[in-house]
Protein backbone atom coordinates (compact mmCIF):
# COMPACT_ATOMS: atom_id res chain seq x y z
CA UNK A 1 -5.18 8.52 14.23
CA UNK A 2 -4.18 12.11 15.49
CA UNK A 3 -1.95 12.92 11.92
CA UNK A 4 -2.86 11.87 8.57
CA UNK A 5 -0.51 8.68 7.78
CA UNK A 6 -0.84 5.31 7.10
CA UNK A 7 0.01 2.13 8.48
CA UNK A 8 3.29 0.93 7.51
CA UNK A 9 4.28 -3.10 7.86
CA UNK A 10 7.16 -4.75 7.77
CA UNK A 11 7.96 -8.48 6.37
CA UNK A 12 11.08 -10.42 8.07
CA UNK A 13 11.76 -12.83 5.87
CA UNK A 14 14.85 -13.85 3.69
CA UNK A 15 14.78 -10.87 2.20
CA UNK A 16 13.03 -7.56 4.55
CA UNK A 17 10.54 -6.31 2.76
CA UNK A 18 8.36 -2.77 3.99
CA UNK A 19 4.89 -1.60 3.29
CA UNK A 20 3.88 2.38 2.76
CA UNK A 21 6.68 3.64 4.76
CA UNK A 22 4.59 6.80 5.05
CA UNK A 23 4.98 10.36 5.07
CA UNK A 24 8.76 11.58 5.63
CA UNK A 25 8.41 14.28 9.11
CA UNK A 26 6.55 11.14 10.20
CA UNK A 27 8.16 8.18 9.51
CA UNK A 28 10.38 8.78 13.30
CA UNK A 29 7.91 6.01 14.49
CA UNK A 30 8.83 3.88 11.92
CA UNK A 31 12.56 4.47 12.49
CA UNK A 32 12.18 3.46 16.32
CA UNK A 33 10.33 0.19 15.42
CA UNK A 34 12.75 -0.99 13.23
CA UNK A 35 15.26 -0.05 16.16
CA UNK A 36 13.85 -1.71 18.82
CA UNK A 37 13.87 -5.43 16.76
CA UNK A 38 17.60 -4.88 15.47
CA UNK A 39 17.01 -2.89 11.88
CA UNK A 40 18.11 -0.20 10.44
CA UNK A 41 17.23 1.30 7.13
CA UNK A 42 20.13 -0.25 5.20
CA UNK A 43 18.86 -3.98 6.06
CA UNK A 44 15.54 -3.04 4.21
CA UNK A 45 15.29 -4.23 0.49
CA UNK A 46 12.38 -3.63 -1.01
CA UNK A 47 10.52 -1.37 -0.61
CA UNK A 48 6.49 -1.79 -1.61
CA UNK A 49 4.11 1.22 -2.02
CA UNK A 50 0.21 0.19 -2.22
CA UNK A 51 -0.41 3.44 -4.32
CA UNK A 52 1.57 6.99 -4.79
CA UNK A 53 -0.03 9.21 -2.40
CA UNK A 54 2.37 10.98 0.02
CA UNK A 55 1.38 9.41 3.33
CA UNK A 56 2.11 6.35 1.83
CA UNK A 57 5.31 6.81 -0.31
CA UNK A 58 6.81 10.28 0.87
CA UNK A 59 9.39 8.56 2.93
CA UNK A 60 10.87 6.60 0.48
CA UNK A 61 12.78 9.93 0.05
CA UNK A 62 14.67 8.61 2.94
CA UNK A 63 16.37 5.05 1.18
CA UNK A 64 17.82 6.79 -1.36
CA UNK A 65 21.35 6.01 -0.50
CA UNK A 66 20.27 2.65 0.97
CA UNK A 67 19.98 -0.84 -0.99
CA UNK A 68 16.47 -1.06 -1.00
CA UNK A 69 14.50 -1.03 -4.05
CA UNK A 70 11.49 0.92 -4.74
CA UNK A 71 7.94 -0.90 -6.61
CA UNK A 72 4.98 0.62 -7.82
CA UNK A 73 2.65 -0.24 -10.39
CA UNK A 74 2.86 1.30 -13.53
CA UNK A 75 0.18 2.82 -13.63
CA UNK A 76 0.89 4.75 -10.51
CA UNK A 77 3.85 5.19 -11.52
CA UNK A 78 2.39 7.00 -15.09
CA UNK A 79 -0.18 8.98 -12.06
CA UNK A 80 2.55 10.57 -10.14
CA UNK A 81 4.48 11.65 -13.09
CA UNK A 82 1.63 13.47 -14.86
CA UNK A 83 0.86 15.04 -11.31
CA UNK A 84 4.47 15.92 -11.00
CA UNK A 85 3.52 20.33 -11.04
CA UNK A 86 0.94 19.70 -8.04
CA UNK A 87 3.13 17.35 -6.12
CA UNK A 88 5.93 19.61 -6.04
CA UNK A 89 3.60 22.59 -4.99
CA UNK A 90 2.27 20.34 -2.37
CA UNK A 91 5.34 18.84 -0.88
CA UNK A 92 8.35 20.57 -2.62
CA UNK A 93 9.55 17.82 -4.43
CA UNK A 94 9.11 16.62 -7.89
CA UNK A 95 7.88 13.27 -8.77
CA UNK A 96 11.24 11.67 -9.81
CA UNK A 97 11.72 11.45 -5.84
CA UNK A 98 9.71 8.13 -6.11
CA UNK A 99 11.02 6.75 -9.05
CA UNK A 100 10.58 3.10 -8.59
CA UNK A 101 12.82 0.68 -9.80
CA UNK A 102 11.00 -2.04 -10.07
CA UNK A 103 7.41 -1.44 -11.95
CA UNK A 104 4.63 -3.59 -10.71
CA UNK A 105 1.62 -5.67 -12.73
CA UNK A 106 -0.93 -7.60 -12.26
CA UNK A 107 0.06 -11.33 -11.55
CA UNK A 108 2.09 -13.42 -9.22
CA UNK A 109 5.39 -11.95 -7.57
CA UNK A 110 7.99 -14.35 -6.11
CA UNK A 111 10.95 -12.74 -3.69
CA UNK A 112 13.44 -14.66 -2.42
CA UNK A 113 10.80 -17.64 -1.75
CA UNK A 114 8.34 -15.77 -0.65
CA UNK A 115 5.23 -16.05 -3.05
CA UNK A 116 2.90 -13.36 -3.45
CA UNK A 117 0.32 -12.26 -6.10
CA UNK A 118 -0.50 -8.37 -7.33
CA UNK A 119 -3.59 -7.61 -7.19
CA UNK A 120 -4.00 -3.95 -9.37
CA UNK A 121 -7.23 -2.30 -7.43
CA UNK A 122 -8.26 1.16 -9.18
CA UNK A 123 -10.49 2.85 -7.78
CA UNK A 124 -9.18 4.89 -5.17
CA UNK A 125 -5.78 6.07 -7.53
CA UNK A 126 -5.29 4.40 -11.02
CA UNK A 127 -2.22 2.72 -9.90
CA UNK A 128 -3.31 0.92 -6.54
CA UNK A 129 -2.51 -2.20 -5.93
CA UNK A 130 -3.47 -5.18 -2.81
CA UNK A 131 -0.38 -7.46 -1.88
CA UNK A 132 -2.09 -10.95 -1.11
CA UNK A 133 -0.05 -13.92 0.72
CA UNK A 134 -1.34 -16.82 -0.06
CA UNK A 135 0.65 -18.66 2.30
CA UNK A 136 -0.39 -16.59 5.48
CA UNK A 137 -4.03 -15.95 3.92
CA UNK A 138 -3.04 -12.17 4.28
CA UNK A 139 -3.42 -9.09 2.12
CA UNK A 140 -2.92 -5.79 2.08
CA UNK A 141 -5.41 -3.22 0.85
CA UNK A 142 -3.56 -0.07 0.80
CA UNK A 143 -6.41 2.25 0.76
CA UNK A 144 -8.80 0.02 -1.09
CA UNK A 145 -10.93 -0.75 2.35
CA UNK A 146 -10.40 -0.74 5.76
CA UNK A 147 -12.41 -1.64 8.62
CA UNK A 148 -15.83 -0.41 8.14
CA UNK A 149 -14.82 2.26 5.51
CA UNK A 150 -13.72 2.04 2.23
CA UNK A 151 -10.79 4.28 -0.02
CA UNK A 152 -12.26 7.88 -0.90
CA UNK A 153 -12.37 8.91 -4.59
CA UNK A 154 -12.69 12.15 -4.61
CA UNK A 155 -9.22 12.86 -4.94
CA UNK A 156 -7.44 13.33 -8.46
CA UNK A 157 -7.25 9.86 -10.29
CA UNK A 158 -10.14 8.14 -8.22
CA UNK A 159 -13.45 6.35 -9.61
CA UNK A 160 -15.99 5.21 -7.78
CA UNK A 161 -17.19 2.51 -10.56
CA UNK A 162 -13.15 1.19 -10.44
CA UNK A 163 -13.50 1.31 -6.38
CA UNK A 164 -16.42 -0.84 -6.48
CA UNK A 165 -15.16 -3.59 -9.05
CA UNK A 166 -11.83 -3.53 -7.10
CA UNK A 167 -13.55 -4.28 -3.57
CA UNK A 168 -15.79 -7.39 -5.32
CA UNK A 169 -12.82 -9.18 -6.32
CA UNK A 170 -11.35 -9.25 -2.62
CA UNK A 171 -14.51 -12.19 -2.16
CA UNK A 172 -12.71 -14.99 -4.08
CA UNK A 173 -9.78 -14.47 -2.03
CA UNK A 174 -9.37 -16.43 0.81
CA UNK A 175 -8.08 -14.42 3.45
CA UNK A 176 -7.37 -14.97 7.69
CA UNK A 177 -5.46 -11.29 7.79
CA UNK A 178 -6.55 -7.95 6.19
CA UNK A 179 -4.34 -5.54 6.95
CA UNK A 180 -5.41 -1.81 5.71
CA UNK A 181 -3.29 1.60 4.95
CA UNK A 182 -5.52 3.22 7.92
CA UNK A 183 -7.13 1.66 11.02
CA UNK A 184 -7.12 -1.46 12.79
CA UNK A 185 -6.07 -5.20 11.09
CA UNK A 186 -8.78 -7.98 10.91
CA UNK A 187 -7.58 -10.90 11.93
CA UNK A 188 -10.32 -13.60 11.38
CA UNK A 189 -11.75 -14.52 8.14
CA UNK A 190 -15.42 -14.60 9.01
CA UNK A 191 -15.19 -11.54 10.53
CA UNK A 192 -13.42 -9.67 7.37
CA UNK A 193 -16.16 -11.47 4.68
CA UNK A 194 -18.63 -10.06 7.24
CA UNK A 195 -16.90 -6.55 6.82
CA UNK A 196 -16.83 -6.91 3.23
CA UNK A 197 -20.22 -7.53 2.90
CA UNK A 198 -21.68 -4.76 5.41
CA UNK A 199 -19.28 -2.28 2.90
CA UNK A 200 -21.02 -3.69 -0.32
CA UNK A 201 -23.95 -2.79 1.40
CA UNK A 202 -23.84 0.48 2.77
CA UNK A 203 -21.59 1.98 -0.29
CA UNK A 204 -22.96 0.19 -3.51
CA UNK A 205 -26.78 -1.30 -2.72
């Protein structure tokens, strides 16, 4: 909570799968995780970024010579490159740093068994997406909400009307696990539809 980064996650399943591996000068916490259960960044494969902005995706700089594969949606995708002058005054790089390989859409998403379903949630960038398991009941929001707060829009690419129509479909999923890009995980389904509704609320009454 001391730096601004996000929360990174990590799936180990047939094939090892990470979430917003964060900002680069960060990402040494991420590093030692992986460490301490037996991974190293050339076991990682895919490589999953909720949305473009650099505390979520700036590390990715790190995989390039690594197998791991790089998704974004497309629309993010389209975001970063027509930002590509302010992201390279901001962080010194341009945007073909994050070039994704695989481009990401609305729908269902199957990896080596593992079933998922894209959920494209605007609102916060154009291009942000939730990753929802229905197997585990889990998703993650990116920066879409968190606990007790939602994703800010007053950033390039954000919309408040988009933000609002993303959060409402979250209530016809049916979720035990809600894990956000900031904060602390939910981990009990009454509790998360009562934090959904106490955002709906206080932000769009």
């Amino acid at each position: 909570m001391t730096a601004n980064n996000c929360n990174t996650y990590l799936i180990d399943g047939p094939i090892r799968i990470l979430i917003d591996p964060g900002h680069i000068d960060l990402f040494g916490h991420v590093r030692r995780g992986l460490e301490e259960i037996g991974i190293t960044l050339e076991d990682i494969g895919l490589i999953i970024g909720t949305h473009g902005h650099p505390d979520h995706i700036e590390a990715v700089q790190l995989f390039k010579d690594t197998p791991a594969l790089i998704a974004l949606h497309m629309k993010e995708w389209q975001f970063i490159q027509s930002m590509d002058d302010t992201i390279k005054a901001a962080i010194g790089v341009n945007a073909d740093a994050f070039t994704p390989d695989i481009l990401l859409k609305e729908g269902d998403m199957t990896i080596q068994h593992l079933d998922f379903k894209v959920l494209h949630t605007p609102g916060h960038s154009p291009g942000s997406i939730c990753l929802y398991w229905p197997d585990q009941k889990l998703l993650f929001t990116g920066d879409l909400v968190f606990m007790q707060g939602i994703g800010r829009t007053d950033l390039p690419g954000g919309t408040e009307s988009l933000l609002k129509e993303s959060i409402k479909r979250l209530d016809a999923l049916d979720i035990e696990w809600l894990l956000p890009g900031h904060g602390d995980i939910i981990g009990d389904g009454m509790e998360i539809k009562q934090n959904l509704s106490q955002l709906n609320q206080l932000w769009f009454r």
